[in-house]
Protein backbone atom coordinates (compact mmCIF):
# COMPACT_ATOMS: atom_id res chain seq x y z
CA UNK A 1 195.85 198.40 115.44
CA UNK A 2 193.71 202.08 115.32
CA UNK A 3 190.41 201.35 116.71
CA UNK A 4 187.34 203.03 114.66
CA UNK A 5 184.32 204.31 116.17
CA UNK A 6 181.62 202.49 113.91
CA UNK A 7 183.87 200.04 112.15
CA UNK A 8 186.32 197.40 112.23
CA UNK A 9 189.83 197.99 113.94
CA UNK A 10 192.28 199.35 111.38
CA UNK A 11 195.66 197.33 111.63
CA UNK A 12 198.70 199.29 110.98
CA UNK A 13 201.28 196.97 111.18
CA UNK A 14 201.23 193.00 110.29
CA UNK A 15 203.30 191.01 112.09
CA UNK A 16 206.63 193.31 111.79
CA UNK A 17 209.29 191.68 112.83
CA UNK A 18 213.03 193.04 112.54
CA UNK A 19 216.12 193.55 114.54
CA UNK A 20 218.03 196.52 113.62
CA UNK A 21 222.38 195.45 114.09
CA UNK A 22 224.37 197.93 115.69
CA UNK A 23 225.78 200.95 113.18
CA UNK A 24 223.71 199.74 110.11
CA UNK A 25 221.76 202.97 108.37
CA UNK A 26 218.42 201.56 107.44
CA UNK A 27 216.03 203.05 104.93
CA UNK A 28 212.01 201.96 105.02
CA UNK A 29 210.34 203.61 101.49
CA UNK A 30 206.43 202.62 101.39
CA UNK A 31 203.55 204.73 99.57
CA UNK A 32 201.33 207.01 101.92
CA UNK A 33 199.19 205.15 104.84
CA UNK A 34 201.47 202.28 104.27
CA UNK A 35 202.39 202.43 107.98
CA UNK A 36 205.63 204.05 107.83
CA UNK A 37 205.31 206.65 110.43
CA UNK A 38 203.75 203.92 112.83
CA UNK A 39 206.78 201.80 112.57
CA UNK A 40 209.07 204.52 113.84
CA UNK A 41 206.63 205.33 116.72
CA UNK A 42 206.42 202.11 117.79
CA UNK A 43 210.37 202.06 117.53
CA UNK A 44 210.86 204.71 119.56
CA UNK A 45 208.10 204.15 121.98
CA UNK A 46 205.82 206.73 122.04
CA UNK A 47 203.76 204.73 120.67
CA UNK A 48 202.38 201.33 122.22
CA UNK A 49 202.16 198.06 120.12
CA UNK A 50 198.51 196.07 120.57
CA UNK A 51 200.31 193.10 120.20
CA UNK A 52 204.23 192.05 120.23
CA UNK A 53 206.78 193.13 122.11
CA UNK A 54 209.33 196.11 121.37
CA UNK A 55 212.91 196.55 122.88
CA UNK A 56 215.42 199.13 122.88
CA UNK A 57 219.07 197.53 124.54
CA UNK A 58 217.47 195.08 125.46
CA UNK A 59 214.71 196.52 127.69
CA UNK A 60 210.89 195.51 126.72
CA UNK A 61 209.14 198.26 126.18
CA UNK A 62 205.99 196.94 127.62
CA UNK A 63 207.40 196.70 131.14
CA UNK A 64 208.08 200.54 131.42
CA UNK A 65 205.82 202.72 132.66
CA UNK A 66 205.41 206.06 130.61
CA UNK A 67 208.00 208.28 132.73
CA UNK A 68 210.65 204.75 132.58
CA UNK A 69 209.79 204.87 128.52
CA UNK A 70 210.46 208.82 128.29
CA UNK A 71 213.63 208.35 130.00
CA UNK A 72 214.87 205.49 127.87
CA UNK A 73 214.08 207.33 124.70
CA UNK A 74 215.78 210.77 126.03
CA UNK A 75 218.96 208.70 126.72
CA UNK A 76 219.04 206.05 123.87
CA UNK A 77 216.72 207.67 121.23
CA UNK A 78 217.12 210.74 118.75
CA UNK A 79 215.00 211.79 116.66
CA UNK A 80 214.34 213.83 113.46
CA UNK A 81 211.09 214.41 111.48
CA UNK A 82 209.68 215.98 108.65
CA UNK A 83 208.70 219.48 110.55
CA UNK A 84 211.98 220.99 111.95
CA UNK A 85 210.56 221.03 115.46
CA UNK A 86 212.69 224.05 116.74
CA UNK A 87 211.21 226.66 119.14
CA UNK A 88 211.60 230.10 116.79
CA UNK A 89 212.33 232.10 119.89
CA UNK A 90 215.61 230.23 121.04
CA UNK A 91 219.07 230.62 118.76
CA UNK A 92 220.51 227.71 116.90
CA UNK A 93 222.65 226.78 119.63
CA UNK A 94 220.09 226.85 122.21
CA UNK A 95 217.39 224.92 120.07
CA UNK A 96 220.49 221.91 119.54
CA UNK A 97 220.98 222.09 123.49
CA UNK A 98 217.38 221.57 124.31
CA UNK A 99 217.59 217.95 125.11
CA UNK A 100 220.84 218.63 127.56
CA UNK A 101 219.34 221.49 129.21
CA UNK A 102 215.92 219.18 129.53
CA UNK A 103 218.00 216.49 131.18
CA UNK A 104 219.46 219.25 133.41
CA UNK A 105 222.66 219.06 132.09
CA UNK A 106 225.39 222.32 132.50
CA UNK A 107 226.36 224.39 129.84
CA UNK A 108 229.99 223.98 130.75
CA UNK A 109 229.46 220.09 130.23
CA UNK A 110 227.58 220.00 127.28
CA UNK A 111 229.36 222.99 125.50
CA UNK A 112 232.22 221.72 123.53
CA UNK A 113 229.70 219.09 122.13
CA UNK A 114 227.40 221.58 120.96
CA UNK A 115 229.96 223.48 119.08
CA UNK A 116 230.98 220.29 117.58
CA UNK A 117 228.19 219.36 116.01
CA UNK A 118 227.45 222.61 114.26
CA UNK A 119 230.80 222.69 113.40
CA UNK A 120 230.53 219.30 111.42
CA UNK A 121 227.01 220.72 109.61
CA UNK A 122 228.77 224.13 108.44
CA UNK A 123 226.65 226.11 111.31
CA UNK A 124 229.58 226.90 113.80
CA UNK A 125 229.02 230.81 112.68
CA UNK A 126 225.54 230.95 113.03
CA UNK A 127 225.16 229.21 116.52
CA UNK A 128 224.21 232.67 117.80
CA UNK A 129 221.46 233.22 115.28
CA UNK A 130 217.35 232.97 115.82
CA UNK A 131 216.83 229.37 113.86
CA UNK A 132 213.60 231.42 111.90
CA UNK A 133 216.53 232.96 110.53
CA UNK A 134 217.85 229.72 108.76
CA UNK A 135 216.79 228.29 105.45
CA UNK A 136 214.94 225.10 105.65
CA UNK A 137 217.80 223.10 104.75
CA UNK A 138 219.93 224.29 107.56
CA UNK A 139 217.10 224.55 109.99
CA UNK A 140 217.02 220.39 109.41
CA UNK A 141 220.42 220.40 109.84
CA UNK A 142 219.94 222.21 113.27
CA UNK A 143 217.33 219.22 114.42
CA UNK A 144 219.72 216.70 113.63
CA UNK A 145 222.09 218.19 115.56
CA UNK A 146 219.17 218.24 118.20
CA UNK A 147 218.57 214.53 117.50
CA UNK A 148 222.38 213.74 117.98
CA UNK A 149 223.50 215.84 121.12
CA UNK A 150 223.06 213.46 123.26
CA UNK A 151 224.79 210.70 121.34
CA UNK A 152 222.29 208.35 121.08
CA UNK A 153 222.39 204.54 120.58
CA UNK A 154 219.51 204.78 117.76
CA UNK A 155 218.50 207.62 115.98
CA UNK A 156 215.04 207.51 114.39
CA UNK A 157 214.38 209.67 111.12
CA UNK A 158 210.55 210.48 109.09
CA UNK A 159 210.88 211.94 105.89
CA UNK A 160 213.61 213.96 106.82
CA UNK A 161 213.96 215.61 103.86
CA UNK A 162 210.02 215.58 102.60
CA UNK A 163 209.82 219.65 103.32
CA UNK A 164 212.77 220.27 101.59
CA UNK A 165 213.53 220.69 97.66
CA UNK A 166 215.97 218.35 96.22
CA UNK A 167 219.13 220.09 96.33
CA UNK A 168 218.60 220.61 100.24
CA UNK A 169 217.43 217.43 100.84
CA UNK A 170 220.26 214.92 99.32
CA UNK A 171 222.94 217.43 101.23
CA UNK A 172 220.56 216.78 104.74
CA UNK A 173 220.33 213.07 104.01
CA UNK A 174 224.59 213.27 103.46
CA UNK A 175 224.92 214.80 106.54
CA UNK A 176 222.89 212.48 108.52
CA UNK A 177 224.63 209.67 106.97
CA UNK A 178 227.99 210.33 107.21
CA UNK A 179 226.85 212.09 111.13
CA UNK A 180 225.69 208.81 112.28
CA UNK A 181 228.18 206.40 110.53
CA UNK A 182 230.76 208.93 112.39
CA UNK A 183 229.09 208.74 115.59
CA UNK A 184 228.33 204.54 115.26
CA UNK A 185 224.62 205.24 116.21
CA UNK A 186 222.29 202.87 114.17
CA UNK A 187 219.88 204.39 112.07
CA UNK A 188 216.41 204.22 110.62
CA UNK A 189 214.85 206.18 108.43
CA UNK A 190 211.63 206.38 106.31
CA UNK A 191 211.52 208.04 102.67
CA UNK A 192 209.28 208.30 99.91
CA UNK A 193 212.68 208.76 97.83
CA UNK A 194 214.38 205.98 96.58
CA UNK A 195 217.30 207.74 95.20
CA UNK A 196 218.10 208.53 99.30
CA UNK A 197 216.90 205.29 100.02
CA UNK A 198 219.75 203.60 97.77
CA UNK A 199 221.80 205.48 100.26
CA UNK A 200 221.84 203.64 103.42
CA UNK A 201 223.64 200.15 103.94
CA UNK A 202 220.07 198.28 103.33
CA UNK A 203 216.37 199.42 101.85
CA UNK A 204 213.12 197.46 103.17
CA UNK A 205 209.92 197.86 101.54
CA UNK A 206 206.11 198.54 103.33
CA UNK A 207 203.10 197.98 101.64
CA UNK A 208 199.60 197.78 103.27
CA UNK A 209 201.00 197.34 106.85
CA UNK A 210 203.33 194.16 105.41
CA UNK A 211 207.19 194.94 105.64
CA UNK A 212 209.75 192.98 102.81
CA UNK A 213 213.33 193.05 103.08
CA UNK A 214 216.13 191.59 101.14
């Protein structure tokens, strides 16, 4: 629920309820406004339900303060949006090692893992490169990378491929599947396509807040 200076509350979200099973790739597709975005916040906690509960493993959300929430979602969460995210002035390898660096991890231990990863995308010979460098397709592929260094439990995806053209986007959406089905994370994603949405193991449905699924 958005509060409105003026006018009634604005309620994003009615009485979502859902459990996502371990490895399952789940697609959400909903129109514009229809509260797709909020969903995923809420999932990953940066964003605070005014009503319900929300847990990740098994740990309510609503108990943790902000730090114990950030820490959860930097060990248990990834996540990849729309807008790459990557800092222009760090190469592709530094810009996937962000989150290890962040959790002050060394380079000899998170290394290997690193190279890995852009090996699996098709980026090993570019790890050296400045990401403003990369198209836009591989510059998503670099932030999934990002998302997945860590190997997290859930990864958390909006409109991954809305700011790229169609070619790029069904090879990104690929990647990410077959990435996370390789890696056994459990994935959601929102879409506006359903031709990527008819990708993942299941396909549930928003409209006006209200979430339908088979």
């Amino acid at each position: 629920m958005y509060p409105s200076p003026g006018q009634a509350a604005r309620v994003a979200l009615h009485e979502v309820s859902f459990e996502l099973p371990a490895g399952r790739r789940i697609a959400v597709v909903g129109r514009s406004g229809s509260g797709k975005s909020t969903l995923l916040h809420l999932a990953a906690g940066i964003d605070r339900p005014t009503q319900g509960e929300v847990e990740i493993g098994g740990r309510r959300l609503s108990h943790l303060s902000d730090r114990a929430r950030t820490l959860l979602r930097r060990e248990t969460v990834g996540l990849v949006f729309q807008f790459f995210h990557l800092l222009p002035q760090l190469s592709v390898r530094d810009n996937v090692a962000l989150p290890e660096l962040i959790a002050g991890r060394r380079p000899a231990v998170f290394g290997p893992r690193v190279r890995e990863l852009l090996g699996r995308v098709g980026l090993a010979d570019r790890a050296a490169d400045p990401v403003q460098g990369l198209s836009g397709g591989e510059q998503q592929r670099v932030a999934i990378c990002r998302a997945l260094v860590r190997q997290p439990r859930l990864l958390l995806a909006d409109e991954p491929t809305g700011n790229l053209d169609d070619a790029s986007g069904r090879l990104v959406m690929e990647l990410m599947l077959d990435l996370v089905s390789e890696e056994g994370s459990t994935l959601l994603y929102v879409t506006h396509s359903r031709e990527f949405a008819a990708l993942a193991d299941e396909t549930w449905q928003l409209q006006s807040g209200r979430l339908a699924r088979p």
